[in-house]
N, C-alpha and C. Protein backbone atom coordinates (compact mmCIF):
# COMPACT_ATOMS: atom_id res chain seq x y z
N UNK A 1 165.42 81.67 73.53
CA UNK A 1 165.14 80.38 74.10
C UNK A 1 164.82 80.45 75.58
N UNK A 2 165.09 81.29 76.22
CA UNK A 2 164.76 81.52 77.61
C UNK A 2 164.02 82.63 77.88
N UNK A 3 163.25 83.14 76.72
CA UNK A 3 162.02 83.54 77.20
C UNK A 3 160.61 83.09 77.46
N UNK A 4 160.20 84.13 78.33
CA UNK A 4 158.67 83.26 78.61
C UNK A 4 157.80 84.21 79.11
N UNK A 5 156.42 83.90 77.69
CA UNK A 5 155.39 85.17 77.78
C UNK A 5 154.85 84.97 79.55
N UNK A 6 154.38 85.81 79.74
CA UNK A 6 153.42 85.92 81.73
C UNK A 6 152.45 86.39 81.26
N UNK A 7 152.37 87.07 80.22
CA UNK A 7 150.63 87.55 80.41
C UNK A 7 150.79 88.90 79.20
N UNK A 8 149.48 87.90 77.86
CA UNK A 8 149.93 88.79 76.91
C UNK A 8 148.43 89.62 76.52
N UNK A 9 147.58 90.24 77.33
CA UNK A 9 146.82 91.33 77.09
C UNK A 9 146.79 92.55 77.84
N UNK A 10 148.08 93.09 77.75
CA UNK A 10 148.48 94.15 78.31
C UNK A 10 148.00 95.20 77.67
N UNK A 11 147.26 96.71 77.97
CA UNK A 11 147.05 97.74 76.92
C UNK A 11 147.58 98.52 77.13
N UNK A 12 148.26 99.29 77.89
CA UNK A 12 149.15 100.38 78.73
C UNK A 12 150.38 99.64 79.10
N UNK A 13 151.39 100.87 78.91
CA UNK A 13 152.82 100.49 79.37
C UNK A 13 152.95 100.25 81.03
N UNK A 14 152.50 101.39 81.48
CA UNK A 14 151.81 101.58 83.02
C UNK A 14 151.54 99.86 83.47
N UNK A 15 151.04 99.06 82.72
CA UNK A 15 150.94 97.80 83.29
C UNK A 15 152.24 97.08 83.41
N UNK A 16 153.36 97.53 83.46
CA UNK A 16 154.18 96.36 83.30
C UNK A 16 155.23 97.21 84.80
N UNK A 17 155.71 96.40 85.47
CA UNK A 17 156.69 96.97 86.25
C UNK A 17 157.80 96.22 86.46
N UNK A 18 159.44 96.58 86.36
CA UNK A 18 160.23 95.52 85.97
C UNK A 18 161.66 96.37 87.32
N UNK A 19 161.69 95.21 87.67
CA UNK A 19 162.56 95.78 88.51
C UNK A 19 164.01 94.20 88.58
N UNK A 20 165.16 95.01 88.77
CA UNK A 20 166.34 94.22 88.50
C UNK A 20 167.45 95.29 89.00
N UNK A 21 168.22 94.57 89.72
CA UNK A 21 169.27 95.16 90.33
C UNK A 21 170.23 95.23 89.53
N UNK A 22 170.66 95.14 88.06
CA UNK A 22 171.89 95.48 87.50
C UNK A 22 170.96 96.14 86.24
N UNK A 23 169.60 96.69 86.10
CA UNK A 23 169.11 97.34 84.90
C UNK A 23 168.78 98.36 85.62
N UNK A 24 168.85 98.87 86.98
CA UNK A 24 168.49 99.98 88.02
C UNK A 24 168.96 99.68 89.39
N UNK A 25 170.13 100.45 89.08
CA UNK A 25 171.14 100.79 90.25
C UNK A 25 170.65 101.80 90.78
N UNK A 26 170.76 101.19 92.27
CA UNK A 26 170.51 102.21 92.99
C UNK A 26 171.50 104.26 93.16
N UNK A 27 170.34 105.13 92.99
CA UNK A 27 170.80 106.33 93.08
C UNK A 27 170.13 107.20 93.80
N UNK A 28 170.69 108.83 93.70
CA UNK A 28 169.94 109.81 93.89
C UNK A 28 168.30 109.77 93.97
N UNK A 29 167.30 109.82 95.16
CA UNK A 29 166.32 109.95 94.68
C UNK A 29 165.78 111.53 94.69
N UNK A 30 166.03 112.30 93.02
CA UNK A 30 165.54 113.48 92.67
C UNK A 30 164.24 113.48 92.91
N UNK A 31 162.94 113.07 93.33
CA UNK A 31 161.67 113.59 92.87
C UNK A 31 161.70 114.00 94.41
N UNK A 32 162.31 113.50 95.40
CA UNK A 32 162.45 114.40 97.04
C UNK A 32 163.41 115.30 97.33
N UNK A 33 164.33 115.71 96.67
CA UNK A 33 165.73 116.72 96.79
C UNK A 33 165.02 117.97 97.59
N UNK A 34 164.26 118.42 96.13
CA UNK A 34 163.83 120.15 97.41
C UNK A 34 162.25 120.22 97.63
N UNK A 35 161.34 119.48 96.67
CA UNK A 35 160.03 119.52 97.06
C UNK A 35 159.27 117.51 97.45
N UNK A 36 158.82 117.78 97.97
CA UNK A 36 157.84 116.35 97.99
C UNK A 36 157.60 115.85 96.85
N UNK A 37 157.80 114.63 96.49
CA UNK A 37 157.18 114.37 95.11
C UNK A 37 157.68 115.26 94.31
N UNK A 38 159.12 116.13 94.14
CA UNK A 38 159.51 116.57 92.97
C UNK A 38 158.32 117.96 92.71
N UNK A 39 157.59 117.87 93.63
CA UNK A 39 155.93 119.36 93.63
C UNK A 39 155.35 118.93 92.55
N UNK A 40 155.30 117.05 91.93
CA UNK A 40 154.19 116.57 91.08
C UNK A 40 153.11 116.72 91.56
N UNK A 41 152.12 116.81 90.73
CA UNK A 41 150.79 116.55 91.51
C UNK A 41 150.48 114.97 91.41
N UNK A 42 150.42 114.11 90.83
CA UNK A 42 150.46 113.04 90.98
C UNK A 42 151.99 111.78 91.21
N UNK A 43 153.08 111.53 90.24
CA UNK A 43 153.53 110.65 90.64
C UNK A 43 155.08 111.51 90.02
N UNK A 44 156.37 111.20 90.53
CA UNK A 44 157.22 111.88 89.97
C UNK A 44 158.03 110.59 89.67
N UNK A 45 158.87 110.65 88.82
CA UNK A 45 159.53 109.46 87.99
C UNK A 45 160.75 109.97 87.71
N UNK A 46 161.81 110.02 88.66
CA UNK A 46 163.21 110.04 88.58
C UNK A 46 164.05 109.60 87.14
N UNK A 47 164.70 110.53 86.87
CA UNK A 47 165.46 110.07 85.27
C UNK A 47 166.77 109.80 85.69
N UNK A 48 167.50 109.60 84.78
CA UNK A 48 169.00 109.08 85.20
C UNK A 48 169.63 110.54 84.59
N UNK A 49 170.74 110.68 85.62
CA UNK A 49 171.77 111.53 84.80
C UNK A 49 172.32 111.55 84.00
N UNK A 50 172.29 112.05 82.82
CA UNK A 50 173.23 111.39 82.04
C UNK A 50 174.80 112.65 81.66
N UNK A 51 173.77 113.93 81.72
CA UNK A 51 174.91 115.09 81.78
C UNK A 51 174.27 115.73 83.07
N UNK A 52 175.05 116.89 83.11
CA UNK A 52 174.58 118.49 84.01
C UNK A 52 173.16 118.90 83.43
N UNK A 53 172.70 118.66 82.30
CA UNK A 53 171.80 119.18 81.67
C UNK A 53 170.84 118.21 81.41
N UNK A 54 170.54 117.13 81.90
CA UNK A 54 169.75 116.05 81.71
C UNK A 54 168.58 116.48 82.79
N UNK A 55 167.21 116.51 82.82
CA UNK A 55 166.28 116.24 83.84
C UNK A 55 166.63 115.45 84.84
N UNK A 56 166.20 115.97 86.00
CA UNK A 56 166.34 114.96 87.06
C UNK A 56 165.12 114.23 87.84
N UNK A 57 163.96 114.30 86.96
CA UNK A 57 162.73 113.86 87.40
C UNK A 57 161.64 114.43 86.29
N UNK A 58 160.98 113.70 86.20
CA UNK A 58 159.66 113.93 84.83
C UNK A 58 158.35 113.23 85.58
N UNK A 59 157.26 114.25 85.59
CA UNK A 59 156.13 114.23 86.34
C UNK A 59 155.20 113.84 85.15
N UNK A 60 154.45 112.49 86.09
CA UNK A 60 153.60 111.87 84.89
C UNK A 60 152.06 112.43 85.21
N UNK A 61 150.85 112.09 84.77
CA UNK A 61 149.64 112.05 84.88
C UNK A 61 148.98 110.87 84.74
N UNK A 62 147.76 110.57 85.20
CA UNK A 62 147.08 109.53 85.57
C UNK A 62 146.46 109.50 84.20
N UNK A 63 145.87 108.17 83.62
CA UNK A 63 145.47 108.01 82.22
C UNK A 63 143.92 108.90 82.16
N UNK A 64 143.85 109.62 80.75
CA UNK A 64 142.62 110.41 80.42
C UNK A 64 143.03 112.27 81.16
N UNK A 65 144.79 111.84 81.75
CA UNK A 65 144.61 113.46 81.62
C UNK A 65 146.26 113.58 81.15
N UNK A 66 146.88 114.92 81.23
CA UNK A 66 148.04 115.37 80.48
C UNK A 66 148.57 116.35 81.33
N UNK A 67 149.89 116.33 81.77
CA UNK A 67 150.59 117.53 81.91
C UNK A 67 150.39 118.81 81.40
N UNK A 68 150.34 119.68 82.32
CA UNK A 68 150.00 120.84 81.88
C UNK A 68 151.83 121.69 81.48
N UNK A 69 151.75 123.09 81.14
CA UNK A 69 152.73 123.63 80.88
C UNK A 69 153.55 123.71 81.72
N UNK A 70 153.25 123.93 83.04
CA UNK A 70 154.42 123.99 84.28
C UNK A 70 155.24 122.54 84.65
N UNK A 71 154.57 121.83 83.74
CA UNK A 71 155.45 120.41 83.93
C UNK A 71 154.97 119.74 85.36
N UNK A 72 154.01 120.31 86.13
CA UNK A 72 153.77 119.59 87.33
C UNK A 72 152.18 119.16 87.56
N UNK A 73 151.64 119.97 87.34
CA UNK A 73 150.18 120.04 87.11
C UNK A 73 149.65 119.16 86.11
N UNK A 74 148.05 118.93 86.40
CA UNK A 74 147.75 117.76 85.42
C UNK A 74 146.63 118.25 85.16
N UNK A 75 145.74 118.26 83.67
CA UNK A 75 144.51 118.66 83.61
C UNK A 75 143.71 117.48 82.69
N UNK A 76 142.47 117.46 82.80
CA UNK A 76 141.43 116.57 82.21
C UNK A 76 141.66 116.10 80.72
N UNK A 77 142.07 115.45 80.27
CA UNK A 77 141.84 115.30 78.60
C UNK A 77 140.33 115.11 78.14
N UNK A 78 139.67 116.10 77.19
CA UNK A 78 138.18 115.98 76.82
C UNK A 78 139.00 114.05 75.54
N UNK A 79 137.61 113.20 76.08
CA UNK A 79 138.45 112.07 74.63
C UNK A 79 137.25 112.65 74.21
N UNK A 80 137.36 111.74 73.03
CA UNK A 80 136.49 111.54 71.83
C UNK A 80 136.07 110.41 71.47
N UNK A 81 135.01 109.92 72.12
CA UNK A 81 134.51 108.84 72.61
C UNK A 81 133.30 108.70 71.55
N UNK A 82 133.06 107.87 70.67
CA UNK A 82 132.03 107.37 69.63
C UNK A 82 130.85 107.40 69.63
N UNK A 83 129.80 107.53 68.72
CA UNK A 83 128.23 107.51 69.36
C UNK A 83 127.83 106.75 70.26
N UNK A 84 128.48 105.29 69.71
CA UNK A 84 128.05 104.08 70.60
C UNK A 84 128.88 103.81 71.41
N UNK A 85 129.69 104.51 72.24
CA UNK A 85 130.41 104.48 73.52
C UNK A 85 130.39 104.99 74.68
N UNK A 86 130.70 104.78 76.08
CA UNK A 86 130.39 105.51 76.91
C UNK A 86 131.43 106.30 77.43
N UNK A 87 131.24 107.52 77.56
CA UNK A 87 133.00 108.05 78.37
C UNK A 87 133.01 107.94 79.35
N UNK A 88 134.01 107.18 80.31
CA UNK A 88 134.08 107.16 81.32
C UNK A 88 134.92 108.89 82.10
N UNK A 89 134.66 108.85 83.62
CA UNK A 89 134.84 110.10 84.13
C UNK A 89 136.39 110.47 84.12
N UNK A 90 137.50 109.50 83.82
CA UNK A 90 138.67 109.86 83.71
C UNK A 90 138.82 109.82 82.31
N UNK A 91 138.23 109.90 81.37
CA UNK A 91 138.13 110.10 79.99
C UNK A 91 138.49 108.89 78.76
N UNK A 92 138.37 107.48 80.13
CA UNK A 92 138.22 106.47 79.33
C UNK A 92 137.33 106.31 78.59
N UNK A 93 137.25 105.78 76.85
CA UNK A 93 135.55 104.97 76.30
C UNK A 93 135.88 103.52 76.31
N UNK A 94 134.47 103.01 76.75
CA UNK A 94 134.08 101.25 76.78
C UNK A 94 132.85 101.60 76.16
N UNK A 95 132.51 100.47 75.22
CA UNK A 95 131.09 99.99 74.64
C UNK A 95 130.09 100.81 75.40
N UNK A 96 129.10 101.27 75.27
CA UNK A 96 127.70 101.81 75.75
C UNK A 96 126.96 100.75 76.14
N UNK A 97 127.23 99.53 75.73
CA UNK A 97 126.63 98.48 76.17
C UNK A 97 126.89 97.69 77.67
N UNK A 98 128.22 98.20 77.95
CA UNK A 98 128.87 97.91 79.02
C UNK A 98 128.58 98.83 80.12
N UNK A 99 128.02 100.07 80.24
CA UNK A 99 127.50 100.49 81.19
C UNK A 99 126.24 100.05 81.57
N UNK A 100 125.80 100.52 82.85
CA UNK A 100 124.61 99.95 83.65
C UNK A 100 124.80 98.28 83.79
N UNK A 101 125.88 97.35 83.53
CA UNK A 101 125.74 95.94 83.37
C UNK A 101 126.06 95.58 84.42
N UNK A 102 126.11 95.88 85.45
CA UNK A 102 126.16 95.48 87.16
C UNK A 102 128.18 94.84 87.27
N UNK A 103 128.82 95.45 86.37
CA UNK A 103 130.32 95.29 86.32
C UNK A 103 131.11 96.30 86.29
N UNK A 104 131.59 97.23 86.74
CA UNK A 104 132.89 98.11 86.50
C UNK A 104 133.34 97.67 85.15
N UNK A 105 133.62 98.41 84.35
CA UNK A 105 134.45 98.34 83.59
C UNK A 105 135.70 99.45 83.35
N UNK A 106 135.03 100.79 83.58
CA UNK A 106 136.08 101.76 83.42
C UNK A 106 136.91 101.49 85.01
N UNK A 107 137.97 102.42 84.19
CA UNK A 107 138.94 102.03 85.60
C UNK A 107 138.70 102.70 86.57
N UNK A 108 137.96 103.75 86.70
CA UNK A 108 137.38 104.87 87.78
C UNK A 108 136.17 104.01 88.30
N UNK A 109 135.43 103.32 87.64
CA UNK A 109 134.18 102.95 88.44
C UNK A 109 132.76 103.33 87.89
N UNK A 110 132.70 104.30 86.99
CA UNK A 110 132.29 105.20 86.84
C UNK A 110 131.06 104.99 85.79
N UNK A 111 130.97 103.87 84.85
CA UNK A 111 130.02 103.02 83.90
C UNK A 111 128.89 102.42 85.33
N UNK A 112 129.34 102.44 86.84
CA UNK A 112 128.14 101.90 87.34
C UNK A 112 127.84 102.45 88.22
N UNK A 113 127.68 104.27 87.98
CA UNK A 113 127.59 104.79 89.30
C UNK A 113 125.64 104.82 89.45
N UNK A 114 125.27 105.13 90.69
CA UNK A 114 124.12 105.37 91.35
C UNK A 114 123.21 106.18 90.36
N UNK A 115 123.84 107.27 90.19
CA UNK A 115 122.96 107.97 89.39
C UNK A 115 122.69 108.01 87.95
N UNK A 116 123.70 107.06 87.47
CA UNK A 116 123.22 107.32 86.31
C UNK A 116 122.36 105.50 85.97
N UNK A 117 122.80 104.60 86.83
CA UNK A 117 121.79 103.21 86.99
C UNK A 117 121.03 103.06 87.57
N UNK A 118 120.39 104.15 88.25
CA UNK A 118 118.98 103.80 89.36
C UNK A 118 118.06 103.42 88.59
N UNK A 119 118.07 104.29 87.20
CA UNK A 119 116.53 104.11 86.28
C UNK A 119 116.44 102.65 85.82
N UNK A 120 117.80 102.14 85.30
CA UNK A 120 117.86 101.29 84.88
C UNK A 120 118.13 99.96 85.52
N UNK A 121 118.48 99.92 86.49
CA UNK A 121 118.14 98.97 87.29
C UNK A 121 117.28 98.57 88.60
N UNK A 122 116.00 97.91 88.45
CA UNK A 122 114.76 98.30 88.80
C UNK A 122 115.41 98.02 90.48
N UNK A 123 114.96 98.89 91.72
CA UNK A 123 115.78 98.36 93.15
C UNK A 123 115.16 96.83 93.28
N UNK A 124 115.75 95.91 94.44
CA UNK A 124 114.89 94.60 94.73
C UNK A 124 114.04 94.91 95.73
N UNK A 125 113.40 94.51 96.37
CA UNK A 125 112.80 94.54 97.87
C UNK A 125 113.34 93.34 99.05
């Protein structure tokens, strides 16, 4: 009874950020102890203790790529993007129809870059 949707076309978890002072008490911040950023290459994400043997930080990657084996490093995911789709450069697909349409759609930018819309969109004067 006291809930209430905010916004329901979310596609990624990554979109939601929830912060509350009795669901995340303040602690230890592990991803700075002995290296910067935990030596992620992109973002490090502190875990809770739960034993001696629990992680104390888990290194994520940016969407369209994956952790590599050293747990810190991040490399390209090839997708598998449809005839009629376009891959975007972080390995998002949107419609093929949606590139060159004078809109961003991928999240990189990358459906409206220069070189691949010059042909197709005639310059003005």
């Amino acid at each position: 009874e006291h809930l209430v949707t905010l916004i329901s076309n979310l596609k990624e978890a990554q979109d939601i950020i929830a912060y509350h002072e009795l669901a995340q008490p303040s602690g230890k911040d592990w991803c700075n102890e002995n290296l910067k950023n935990g030596g992620c290459k992109y973002m490090c994400l502190p875990a809770p203790r739960i034993n001696s043997r629990s992680p104390k930080y888990t290194c994520v990657c940016p969407f369209g790529m994956e952790l590599q084996n050293d747990g810190q490093l991040c490399r390209t995911v090839k997708a598998n993007c449809a005839a009629t789709e376009f891959q975007c450069q972080d390995g998002q697909c949107i419609p093929r129809r949606w590139q060159c349409d004078g809109k961003a759609d991928c999240r990189d930018g990358s459906d409206e870059s220069h070189e691949d819309c010059y042909l197709r969109n005639c310059p003005t004067n």
